[in-house]
Protein backbone atom coordinates (compact mmCIF):
# COMPACT_ATOMS: atom_id res chain seq x y z
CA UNK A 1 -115.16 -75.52 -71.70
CA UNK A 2 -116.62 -75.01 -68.27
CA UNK A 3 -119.23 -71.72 -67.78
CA UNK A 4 -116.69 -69.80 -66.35
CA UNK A 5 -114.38 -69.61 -69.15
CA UNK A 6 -117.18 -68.13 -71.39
CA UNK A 7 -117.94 -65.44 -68.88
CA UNK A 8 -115.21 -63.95 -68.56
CA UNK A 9 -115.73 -60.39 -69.96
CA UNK A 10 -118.15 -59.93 -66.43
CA UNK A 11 -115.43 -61.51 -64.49
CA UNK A 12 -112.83 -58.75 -63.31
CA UNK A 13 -109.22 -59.40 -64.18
CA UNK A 14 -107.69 -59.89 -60.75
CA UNK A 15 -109.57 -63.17 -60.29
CA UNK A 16 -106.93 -64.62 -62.80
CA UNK A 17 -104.20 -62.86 -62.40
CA UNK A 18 -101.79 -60.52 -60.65
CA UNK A 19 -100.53 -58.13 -63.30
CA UNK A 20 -96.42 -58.56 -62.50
CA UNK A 21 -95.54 -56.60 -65.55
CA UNK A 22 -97.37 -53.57 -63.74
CA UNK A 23 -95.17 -52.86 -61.16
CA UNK A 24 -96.99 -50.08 -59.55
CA UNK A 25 -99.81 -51.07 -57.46
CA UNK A 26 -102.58 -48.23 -55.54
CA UNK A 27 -104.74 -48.76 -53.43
CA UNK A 28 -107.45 -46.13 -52.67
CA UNK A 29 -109.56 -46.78 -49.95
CA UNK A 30 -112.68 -44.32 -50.12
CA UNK A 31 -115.80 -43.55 -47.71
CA UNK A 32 -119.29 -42.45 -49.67
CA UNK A 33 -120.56 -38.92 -48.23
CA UNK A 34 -122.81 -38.51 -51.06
CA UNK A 35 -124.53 -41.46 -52.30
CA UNK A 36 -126.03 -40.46 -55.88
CA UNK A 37 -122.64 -38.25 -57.03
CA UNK A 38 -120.55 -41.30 -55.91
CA UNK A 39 -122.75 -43.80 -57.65
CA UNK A 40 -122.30 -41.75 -61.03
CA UNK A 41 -118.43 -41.33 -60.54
CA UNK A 42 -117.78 -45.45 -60.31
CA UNK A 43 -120.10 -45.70 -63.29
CA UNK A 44 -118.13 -43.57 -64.75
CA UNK A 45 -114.53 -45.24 -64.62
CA UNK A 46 -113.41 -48.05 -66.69
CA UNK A 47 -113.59 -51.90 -64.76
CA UNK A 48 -110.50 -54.28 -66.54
CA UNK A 49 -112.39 -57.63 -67.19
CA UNK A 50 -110.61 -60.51 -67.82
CA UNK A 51 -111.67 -60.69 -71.40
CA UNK A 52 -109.91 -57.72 -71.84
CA UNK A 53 -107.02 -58.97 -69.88
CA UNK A 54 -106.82 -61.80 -71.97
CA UNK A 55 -107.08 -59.97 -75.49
CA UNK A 56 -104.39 -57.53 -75.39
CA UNK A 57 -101.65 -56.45 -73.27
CA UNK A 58 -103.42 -53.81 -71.28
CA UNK A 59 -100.98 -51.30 -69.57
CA UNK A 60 -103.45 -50.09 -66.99
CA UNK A 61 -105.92 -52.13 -64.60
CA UNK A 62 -108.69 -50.36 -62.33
CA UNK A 63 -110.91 -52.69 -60.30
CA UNK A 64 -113.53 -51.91 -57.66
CA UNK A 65 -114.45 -53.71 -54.69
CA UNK A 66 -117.31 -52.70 -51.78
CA UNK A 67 -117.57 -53.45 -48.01
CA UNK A 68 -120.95 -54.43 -46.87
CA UNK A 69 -120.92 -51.10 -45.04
CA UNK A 70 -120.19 -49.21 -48.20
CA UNK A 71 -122.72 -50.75 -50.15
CA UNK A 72 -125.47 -49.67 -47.30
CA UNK A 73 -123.99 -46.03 -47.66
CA UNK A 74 -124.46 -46.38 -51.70
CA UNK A 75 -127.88 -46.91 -51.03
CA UNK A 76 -127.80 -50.81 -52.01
CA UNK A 77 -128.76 -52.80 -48.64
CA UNK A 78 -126.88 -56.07 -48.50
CA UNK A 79 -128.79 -56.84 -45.16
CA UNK A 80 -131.80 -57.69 -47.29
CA UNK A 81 -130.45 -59.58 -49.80
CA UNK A 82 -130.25 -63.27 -49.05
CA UNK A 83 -126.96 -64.75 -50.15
CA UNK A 84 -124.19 -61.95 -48.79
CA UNK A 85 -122.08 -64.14 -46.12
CA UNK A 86 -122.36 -63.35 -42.29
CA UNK A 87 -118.82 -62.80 -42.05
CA UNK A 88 -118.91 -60.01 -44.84
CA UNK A 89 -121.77 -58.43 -43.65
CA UNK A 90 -119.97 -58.19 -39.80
CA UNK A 91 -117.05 -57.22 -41.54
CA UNK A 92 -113.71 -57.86 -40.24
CA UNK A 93 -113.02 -55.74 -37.16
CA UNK A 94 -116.93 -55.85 -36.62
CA UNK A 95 -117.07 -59.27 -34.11
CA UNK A 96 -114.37 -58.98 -31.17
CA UNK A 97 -114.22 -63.08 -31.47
CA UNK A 98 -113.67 -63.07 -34.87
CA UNK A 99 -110.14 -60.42 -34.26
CA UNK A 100 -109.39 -63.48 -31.34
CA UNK A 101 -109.33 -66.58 -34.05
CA UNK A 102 -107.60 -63.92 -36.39
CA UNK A 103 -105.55 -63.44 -33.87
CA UNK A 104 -105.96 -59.68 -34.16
CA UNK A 105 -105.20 -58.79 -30.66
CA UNK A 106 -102.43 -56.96 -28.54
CA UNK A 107 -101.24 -54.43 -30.94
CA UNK A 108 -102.56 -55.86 -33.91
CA UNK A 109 -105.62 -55.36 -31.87
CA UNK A 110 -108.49 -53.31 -34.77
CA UNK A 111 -108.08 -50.25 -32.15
CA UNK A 112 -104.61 -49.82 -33.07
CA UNK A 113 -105.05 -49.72 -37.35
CA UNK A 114 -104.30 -47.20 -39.26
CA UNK A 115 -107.98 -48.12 -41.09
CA UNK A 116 -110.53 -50.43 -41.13
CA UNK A 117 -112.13 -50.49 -37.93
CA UNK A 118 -114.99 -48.07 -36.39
CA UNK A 119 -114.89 -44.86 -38.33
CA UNK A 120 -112.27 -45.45 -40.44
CA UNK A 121 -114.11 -48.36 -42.32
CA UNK A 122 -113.68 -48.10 -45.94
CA UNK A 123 -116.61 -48.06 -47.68
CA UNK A 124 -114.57 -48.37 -51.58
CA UNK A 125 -111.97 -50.17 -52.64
CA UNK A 126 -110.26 -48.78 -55.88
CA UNK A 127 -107.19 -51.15 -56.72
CA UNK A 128 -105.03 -49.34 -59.81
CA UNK A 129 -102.29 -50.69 -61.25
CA UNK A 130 -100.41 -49.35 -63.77
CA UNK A 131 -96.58 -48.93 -64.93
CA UNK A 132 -93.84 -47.19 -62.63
CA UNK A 133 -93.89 -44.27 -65.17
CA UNK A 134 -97.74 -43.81 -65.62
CA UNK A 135 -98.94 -44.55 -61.76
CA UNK A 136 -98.33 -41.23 -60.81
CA UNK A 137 -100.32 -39.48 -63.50
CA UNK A 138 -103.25 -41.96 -62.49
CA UNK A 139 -103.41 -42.06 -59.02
CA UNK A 140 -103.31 -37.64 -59.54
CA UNK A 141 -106.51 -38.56 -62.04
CA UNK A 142 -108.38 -40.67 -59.48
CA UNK A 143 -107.54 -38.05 -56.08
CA UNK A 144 -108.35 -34.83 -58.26
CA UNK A 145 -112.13 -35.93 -59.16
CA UNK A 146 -112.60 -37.17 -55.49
CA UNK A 147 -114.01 -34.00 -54.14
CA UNK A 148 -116.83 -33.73 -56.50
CA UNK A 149 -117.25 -37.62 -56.72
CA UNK A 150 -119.00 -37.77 -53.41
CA UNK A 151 -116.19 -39.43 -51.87
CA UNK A 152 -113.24 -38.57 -49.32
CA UNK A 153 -110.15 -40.63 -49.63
CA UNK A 154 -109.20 -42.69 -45.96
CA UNK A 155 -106.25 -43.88 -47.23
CA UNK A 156 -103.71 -44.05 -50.15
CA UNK A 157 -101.71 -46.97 -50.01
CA UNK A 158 -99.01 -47.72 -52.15
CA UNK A 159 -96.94 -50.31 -54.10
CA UNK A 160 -93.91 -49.65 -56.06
CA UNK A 161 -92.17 -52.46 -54.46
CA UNK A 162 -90.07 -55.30 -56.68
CA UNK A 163 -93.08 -57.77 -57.62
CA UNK A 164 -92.34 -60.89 -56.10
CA UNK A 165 -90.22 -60.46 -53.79
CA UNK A 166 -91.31 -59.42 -49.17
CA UNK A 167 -89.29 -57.04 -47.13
CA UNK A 168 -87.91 -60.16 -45.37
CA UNK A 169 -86.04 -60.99 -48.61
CA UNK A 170 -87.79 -64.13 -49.70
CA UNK A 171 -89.45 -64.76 -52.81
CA UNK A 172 -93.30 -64.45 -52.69
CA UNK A 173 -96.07 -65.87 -54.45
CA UNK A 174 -94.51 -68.50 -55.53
CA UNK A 175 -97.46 -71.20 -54.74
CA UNK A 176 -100.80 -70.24 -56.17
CA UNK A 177 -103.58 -72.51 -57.15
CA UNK A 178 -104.33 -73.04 -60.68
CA UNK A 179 -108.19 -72.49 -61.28
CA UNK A 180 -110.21 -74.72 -63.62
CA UNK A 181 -111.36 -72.64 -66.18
CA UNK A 182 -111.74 -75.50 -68.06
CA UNK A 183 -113.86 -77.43 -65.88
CA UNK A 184 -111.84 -80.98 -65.77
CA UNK A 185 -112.47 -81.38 -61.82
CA UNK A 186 -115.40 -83.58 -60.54
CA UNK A 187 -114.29 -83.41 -56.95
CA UNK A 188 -115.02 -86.05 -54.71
CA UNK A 189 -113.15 -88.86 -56.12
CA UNK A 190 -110.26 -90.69 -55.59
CA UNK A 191 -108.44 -88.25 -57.47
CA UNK A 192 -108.67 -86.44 -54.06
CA UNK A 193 -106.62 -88.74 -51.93
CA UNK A 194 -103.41 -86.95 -53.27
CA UNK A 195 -102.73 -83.36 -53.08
CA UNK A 196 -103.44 -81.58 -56.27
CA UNK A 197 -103.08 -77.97 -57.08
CA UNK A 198 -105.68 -77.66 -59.39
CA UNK A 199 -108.70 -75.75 -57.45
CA UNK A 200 -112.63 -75.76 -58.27
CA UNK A 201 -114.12 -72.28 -59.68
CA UNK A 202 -116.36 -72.06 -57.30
CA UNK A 203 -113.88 -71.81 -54.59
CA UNK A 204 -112.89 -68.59 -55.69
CA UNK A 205 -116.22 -67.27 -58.29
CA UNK A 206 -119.19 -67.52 -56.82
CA UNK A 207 -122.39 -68.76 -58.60
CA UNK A 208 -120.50 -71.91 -59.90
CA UNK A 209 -119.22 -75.62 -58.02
CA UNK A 210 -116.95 -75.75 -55.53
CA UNK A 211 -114.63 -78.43 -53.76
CA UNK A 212 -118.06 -80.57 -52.64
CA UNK A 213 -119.20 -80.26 -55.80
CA UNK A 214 -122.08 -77.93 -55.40
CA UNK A 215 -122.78 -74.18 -55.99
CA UNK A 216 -122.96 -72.48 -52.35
CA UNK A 217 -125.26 -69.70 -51.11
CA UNK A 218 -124.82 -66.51 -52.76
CA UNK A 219 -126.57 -63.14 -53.63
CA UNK A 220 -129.31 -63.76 -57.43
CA UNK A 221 -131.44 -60.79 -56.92
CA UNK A 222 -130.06 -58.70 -60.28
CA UNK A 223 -127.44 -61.49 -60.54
CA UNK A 224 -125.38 -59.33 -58.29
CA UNK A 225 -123.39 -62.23 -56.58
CA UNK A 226 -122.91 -64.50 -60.24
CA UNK A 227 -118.75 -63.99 -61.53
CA UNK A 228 -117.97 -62.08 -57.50
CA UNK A 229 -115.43 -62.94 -55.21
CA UNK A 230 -114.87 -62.10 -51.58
CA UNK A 231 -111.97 -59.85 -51.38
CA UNK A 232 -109.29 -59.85 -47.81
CA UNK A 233 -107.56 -56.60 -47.75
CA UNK A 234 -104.63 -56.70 -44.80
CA UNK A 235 -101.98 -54.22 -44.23
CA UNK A 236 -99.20 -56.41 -42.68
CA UNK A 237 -96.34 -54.14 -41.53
CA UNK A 238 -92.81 -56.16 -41.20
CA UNK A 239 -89.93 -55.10 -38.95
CA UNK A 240 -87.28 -56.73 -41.20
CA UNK A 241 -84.21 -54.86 -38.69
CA UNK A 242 -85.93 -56.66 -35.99
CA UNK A 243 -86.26 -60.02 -37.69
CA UNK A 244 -82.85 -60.25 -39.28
CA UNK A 245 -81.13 -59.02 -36.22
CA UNK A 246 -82.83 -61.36 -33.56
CA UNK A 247 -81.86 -64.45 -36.40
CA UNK A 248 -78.67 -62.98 -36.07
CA UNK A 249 -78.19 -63.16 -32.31
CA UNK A 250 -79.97 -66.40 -31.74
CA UNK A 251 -78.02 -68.02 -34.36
CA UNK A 252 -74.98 -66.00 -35.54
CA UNK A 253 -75.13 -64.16 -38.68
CA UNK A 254 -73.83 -67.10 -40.24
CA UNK A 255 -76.57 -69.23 -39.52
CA UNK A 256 -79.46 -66.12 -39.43
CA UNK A 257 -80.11 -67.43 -43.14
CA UNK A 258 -80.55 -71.20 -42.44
CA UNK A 259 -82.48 -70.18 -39.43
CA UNK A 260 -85.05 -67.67 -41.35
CA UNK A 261 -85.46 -70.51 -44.37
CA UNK A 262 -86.58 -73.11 -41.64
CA UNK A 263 -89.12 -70.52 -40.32
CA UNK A 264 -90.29 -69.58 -43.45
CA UNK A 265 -89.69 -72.80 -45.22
CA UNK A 266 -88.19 -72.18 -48.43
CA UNK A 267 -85.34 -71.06 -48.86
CA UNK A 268 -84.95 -66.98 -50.04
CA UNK A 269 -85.43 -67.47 -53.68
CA UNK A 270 -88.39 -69.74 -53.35
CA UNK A 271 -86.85 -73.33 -53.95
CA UNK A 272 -88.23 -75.91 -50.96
CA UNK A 273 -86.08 -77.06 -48.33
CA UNK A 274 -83.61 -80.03 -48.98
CA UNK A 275 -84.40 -83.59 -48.12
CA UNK A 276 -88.46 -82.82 -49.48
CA UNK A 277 -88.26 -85.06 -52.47
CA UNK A 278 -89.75 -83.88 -55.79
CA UNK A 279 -93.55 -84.77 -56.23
CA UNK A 280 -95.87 -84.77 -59.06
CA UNK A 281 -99.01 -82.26 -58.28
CA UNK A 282 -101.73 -82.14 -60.77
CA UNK A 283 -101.69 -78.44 -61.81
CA UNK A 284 -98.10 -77.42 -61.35
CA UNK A 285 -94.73 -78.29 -63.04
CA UNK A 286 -92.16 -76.62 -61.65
CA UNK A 287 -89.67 -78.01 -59.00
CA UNK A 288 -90.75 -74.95 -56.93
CA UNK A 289 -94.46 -75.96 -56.18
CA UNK A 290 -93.61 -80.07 -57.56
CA UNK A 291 -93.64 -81.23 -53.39
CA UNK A 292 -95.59 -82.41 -50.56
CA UNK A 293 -95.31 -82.91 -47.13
CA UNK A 294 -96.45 -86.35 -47.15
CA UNK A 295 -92.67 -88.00 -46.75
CA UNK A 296 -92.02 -85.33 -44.12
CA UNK A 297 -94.77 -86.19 -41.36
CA UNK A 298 -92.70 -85.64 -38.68
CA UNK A 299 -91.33 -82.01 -39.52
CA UNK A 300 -87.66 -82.71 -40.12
CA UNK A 301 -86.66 -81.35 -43.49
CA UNK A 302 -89.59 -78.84 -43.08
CA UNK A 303 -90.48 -77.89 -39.29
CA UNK A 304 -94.91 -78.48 -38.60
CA UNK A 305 -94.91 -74.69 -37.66
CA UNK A 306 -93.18 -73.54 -40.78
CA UNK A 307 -95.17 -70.26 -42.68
CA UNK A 308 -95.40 -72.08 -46.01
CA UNK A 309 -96.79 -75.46 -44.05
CA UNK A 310 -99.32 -73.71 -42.06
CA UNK A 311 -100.68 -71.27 -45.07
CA UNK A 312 -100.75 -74.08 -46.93
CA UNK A 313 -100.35 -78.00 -45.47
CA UNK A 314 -100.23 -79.88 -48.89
CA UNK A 315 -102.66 -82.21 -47.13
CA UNK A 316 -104.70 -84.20 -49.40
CA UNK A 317 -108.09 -86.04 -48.40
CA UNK A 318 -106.21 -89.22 -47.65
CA UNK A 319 -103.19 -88.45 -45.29
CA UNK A 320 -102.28 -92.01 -46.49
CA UNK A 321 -102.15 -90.89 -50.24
CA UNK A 322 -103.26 -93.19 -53.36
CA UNK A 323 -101.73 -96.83 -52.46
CA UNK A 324 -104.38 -99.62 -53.82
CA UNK A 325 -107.52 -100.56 -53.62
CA UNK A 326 -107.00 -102.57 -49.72
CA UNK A 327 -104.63 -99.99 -48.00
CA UNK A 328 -107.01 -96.53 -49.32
CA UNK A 329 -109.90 -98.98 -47.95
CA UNK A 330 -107.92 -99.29 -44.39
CA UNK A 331 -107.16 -95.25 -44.28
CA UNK A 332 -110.73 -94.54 -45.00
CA UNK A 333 -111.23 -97.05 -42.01
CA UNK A 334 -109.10 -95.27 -39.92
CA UNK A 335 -106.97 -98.21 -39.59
CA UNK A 336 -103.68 -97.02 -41.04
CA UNK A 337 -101.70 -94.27 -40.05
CA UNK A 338 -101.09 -92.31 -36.66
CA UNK A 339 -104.45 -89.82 -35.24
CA UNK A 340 -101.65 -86.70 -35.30
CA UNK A 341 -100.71 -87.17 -39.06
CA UNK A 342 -104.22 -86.75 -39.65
CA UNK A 343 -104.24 -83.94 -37.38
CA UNK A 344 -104.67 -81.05 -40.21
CA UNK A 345 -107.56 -80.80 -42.78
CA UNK A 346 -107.30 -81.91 -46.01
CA UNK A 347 -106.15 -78.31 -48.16
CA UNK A 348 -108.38 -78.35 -51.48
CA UNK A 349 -111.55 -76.89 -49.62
CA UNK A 350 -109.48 -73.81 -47.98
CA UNK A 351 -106.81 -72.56 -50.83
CA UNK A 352 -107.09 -69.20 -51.46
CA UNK A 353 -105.91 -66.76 -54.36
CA UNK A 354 -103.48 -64.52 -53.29
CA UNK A 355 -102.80 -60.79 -55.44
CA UNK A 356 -100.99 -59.01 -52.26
CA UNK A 357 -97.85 -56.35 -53.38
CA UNK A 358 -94.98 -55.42 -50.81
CA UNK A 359 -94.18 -52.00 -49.68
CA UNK A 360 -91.65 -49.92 -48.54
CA UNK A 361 -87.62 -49.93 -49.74
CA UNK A 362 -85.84 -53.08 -50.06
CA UNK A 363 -83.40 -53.99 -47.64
CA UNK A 364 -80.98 -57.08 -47.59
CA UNK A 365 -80.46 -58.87 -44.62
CA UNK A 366 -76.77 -57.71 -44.27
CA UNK A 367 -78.08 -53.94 -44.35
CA UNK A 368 -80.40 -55.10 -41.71
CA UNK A 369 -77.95 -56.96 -39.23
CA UNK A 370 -75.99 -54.00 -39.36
CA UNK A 371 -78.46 -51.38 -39.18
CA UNK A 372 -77.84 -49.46 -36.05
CA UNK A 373 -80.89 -49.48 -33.19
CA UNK A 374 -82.85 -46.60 -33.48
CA UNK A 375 -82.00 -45.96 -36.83
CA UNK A 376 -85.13 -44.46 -38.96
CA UNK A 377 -85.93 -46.98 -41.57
CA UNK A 378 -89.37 -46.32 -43.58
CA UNK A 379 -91.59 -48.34 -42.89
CA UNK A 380 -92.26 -51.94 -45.00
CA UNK A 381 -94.69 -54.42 -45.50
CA UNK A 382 -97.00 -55.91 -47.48
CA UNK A 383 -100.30 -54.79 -49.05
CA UNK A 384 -101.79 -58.42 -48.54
CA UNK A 385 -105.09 -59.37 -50.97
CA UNK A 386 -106.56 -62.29 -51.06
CA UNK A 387 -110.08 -63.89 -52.76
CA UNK A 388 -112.12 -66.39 -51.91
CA UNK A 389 -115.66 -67.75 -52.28
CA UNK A 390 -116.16 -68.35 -48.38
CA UNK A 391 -114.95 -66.34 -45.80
CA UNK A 392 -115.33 -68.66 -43.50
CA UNK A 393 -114.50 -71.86 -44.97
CA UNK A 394 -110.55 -70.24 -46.86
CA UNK A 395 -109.62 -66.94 -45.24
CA UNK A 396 -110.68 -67.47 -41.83
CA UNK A 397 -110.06 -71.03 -41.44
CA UNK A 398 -106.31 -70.69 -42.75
CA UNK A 399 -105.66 -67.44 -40.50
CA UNK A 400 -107.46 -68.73 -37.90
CA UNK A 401 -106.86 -72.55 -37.50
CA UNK A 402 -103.67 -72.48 -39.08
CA UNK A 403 -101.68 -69.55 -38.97
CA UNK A 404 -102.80 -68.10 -35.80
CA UNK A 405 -103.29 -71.49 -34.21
CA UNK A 406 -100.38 -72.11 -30.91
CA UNK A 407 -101.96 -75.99 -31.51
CA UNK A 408 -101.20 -76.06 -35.20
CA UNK A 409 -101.01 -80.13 -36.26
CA UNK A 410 -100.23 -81.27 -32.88
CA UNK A 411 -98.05 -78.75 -31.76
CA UNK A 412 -98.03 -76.32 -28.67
CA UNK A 413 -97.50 -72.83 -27.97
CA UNK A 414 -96.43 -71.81 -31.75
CA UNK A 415 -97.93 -69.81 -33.72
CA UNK A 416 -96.81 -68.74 -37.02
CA UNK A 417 -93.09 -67.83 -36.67
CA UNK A 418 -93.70 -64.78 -39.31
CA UNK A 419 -97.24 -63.31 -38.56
CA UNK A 420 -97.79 -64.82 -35.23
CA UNK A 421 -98.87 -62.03 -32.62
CA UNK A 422 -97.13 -63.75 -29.72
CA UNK A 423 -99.53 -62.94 -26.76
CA UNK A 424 -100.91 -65.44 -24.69
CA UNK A 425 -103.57 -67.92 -26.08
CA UNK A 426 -106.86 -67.77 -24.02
CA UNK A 427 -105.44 -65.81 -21.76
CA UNK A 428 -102.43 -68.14 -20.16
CA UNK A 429 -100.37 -70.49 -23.04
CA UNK A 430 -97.56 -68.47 -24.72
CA UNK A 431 -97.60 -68.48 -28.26
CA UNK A 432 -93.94 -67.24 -28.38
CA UNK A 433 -92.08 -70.67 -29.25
CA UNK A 434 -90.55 -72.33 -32.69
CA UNK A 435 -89.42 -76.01 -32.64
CA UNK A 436 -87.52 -77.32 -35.67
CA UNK A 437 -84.51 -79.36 -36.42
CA UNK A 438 -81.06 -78.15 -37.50
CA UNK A 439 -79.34 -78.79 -40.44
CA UNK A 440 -77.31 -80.92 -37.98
CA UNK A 441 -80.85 -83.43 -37.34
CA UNK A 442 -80.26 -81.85 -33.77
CA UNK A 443 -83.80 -81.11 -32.35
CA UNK A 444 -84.38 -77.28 -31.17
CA UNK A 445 -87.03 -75.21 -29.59
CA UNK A 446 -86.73 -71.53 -29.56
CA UNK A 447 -88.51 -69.46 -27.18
CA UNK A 448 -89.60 -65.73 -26.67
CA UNK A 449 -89.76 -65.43 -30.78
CA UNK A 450 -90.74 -61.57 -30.65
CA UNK A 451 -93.34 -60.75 -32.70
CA UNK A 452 -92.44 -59.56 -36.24
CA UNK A 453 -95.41 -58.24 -37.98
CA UNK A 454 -98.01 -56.05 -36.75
CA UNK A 455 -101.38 -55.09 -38.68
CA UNK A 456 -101.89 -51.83 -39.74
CA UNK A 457 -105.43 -52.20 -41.46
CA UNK A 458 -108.18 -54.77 -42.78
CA UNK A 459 -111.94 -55.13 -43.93
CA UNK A 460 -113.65 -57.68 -45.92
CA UNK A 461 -114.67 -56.26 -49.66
CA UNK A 462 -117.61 -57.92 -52.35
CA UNK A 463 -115.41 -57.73 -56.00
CA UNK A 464 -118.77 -58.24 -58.36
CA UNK A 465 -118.99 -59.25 -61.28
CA UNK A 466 -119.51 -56.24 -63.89
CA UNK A 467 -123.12 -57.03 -64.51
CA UNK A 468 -122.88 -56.80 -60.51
CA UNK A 469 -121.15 -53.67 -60.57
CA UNK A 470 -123.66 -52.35 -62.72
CA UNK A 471 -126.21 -53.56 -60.60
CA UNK A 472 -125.11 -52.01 -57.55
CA UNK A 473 -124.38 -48.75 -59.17
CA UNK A 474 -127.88 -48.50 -60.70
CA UNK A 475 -129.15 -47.24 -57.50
C-alpha cells in the first residue's frame, strides 16, 4: 500500500472522485475583506476528506480551495514560502503571455470575464455539492453567514446540469486517469513504451513521486503543500445554437452528427470512432477508454485535430510501442518511424484529473437546428475543474501546446475545433481551419470554423491538504 492510500483522511475527497450521485454542484467564489473573521468562518465549516468519502455514503461534500492572492489577503504569504509554483503565484490572468499560450485572447481575452481577472480575482473557492433537493437549503446556509464571515460573495455559479453529459450533447468524462493509490508504478521502464492509463500520485498530490519518479518542489513549512493539489477553475460558455446550426449548414442536418463526432471524436454517447481497433490499456477495461491512436497515425478514423486527440494524444514514450528487444532498440535510436509521428509528447507526464459540471438547460441538437436566430436561449456551459501537481508541466502544456496549438502534431492553422478561439496566431496564421476525412475516406478541410466557446472566468486555486487547511487558517 503506497503512502497515499494511508493518508487519506488529510486528502480532500475531490482528488478521487467526482461525486455523480450529487447532482447539484455550487460554486462560491469569495473575496476576504476581513482577514481574522474570515479565517474563523472556514475553520468553522466541515472539509469532506476522502476517508470519509470512502466510509459511508456521504450526501453532502464542501471543499475549499485558495488563490495565491487570497491566501496573501488571509494573512498567510505564499511569496515567502519556497515551494508554491510560479504559475500559481502569477495566477492565471496575471502574465499577458501566459492568456497568449492559453489562448485567452480576442473575447476570451481576461478583460472580457465575468471573474477572475484584476478586481474580480477570487480570493476563496467554496465547491458544495449536494443533492437536487438539499442544494438549495445549503447554498442559503453558506450566502446567509457571508456578511459576518468577513467575506463578500463575487460569484455564485451553479450546476444542476445532467452529470455526464455537455451542452453540445456528448457524453463527458468519459476518460479519466486511474491514480495509483496502491503504488504499483515504478515509472521509467519499459512498461512506458505503451500507453497506459494508470497515472503516478504525484502527478496529481503533491509531496509524493511523480511520472520521473521523483517528488517535485513543493511548499514543507507546516506541511502545508503534503496531500494538495493545484486546482484550474474555467468557466467555458458554449453556443450549442451556433454549433449545431453551422454543422448543419456545412454539412446538412443529416450529416451535422457525423460531422460534430469527427470534431469531437467520439461519437455522442462516448463510444470511439469506428475503424480504432480495441486496445488493451493498463488501468482501464471498458471498450470506451480500451484504444489508442497508435494504428491511426495518419488521422483517418480519428482526424490529428480532434478534441479528444489533442486533450489527450494516447501517446506513449515509444511512438513505436513494445515490439522486441532489436526494433524498441532502433526507436530509441531514432531509426524507426517517421519525425511527424513522433511529433507529440509522450501523455503520462501531462494527464490531468478532471471534476468539471455543465450548466445551463439541455438542449438536443434538433431543438438547436431549429431554434430560430435571435431566439433567447439561457446561457450554457461548463463549470470546467481540473487538478494537477504542475501547472506548468499538465494544465498549461495541454491547453497550451495542444489544445490551443494551430501546429498541433504537424498540422497548420487548427486549433481545437471545440475551444479553439479562432483569431490569428502571432498575429498573421488563421487558426480557423478543421481537416479530417469523411466517412466516404474523401479528404476535407473546412475553413472559417467560427468560434464556439468563449471564457467567462478562470484563476488558479491551492486545494491543501486538511492539515494544510488547518495550517493556513491558523493565522
Amino acid at each position: 500500500m503506497s503512502a497515499a492510500a494511508t493518508e487519506t483522511g488529510d486528502i480532500q475527497a475531490i482528488v478521487d472522485r467526482g461525486f455523480g450521485s450529487l447532482r447539484a454542484a455550487r460554486y462560491l467564489l469569495l473575496r476576504v475583506i476581513d482577514p481574522a473573521a474570515a479565517r474563523a468562518w472556514l475553520r468553522s465549516l466541515t472539509v469532506t476528506s476522502l476517508a470519509e468519502a470512502k466510509s459511508h455514503r456521504v450526501s453532502c461534500v464542501d471543499q475549499i480551495a485558495f488563490t495565491a492572492a487570497g491566501l496573501r489577503a488571509l494573512g498567510f504569504a505564499p511569496d515567502d514560502i519556497p515551494g508554491f509554483a510560479p504559475e500559481f503565484l502569477d495566477g492565471m490572468a496575471g502574465d499577458e503571455r501566459r492568456s497568449h499560450r492559453l489562448g485567452d485572447a480576442g473575447e476570451n481575452a481576461p478583460q472580457y470575464w465575468n471573474w477572475g481577472a484584476g478586481a474580480k480575482e477570487p480570493h476563496v473557492l467554496l465547491i458544495l455539492l449536494s443533492t437536487e433537493e438539499a442544494i438549495a437549503t445549503r447554498e442559503a446556509q453558506i450566502v446567509n453567514a457571508l456578511p459576518s464571515a468577513g467575506c463578500t460573495l463575487l460569484a455564485l455559479n451553479r450546476s444542476n446540469a445532467h452529470v455526464g453529459h455537455e451542452p453540445f450533447g456528448f457524453a463527458d468524462g468519459v476518460s479519466q486517469p486511474v491514480l495509483d493509490w496502491e503504488g504499483t508504478l515504478r515509472p521509467g521502464g519499459v512498461r512506458d513504451r505503451v500507453y497506459r492509463n494508470r497515472l503516478a500520485m504525484g502527478e496529481v498530490l503533491l509531496g509524493y513521486p511523480n511520472e520521473y519518479g521523483f517528488v517535485a518542489d513543493h511548499p514543507t513549512k507546516a506541511g502545508v503543500g503534503r496531500n494538495g493539489s493545484y486546482l484550474v477553475y474555467r468557466q467555458l460558455e458554449q453556443d450549442v445554437r451556433g454549433f449545431w446550426q453551422w454543422l448543419a449548414q456545412v454539412a446538412g442536418p443529416g450529416g451535422a452528427g457525423d460531422l460534430a463526432a469527427r470534431m469531437v471524436g467520439r461519437t455522442m454517447d462516448g463510444a470511439p470512432l469506428d475503424d480504432l481497433p480495441v486496445t488493451p490499456v493498463e488501468g482501464t477495461q471498458d471498450r470506451d477508454n480500451s484504444f489508442t491512436f497508435a494504428a491511426d497515425p495518419d488521422g483517418i478514423a480519428c482526424p490529428i485535430g480532434a478534441h479528444i486527440r489533442r486533450a489527450n494524444p494516447r501517446s506513449s514514450d515509444d511512438p513505436q510501442g513494445r515490439r522486441g528487444f532489436v526494433r524498441d532498440l532502433l526507436s530509441s535510436l531514432g531509426l524507426k518511424g517517421t519525425a511527424i509521428h513522433d511529433a507529440v509528447a509522450a501523455a503520462r507526464f501531462h494527464r490531468i484529473v478532471r471534476r468539471g459540471r455543465p450548466y445551463g438547460p439541455a438542449i438536443s441538437p434538433a431543438e438547436a437546428i431549429t431554434a430560430a436566430e435571435g431566439a433567447p436561449l439561457l446561457p450554457s456551459g461548463i463549470h470546467f475543474i481540473c487538478l494537477n501537481a504542475n501547472l506548468a508541466r499538465q494544465f498549461e502544456f495541454v491547453q497550451g501546446a495542444w489544445i490551443a496549438s494551430p501546429s498541433f502534431a504537424g498540422l497548420s492553422g487548427e486549433s481545437d475545433p471545440l475551444l479553439g478561439h479562432r483569431g490569428p496566431a502571432d498575429g498573421s496564421l488563421a487558426t480557423d481551419a478543421f481537416s479530417h476525412v469523411d466517412r466516404h475516406g474523401c479528404p476535407r478541410l473546412l475553413g472559417g470554423v467560427p468560434r464556439f466557446v468563449t471564457v467567462k472566468g478562470g484563476a488558479y486555486f491551492f486545494l491543501p491538504g486538511l492539515k494544510g487547511l488547518a495550517a493556513i487558517l491558523s493565522g
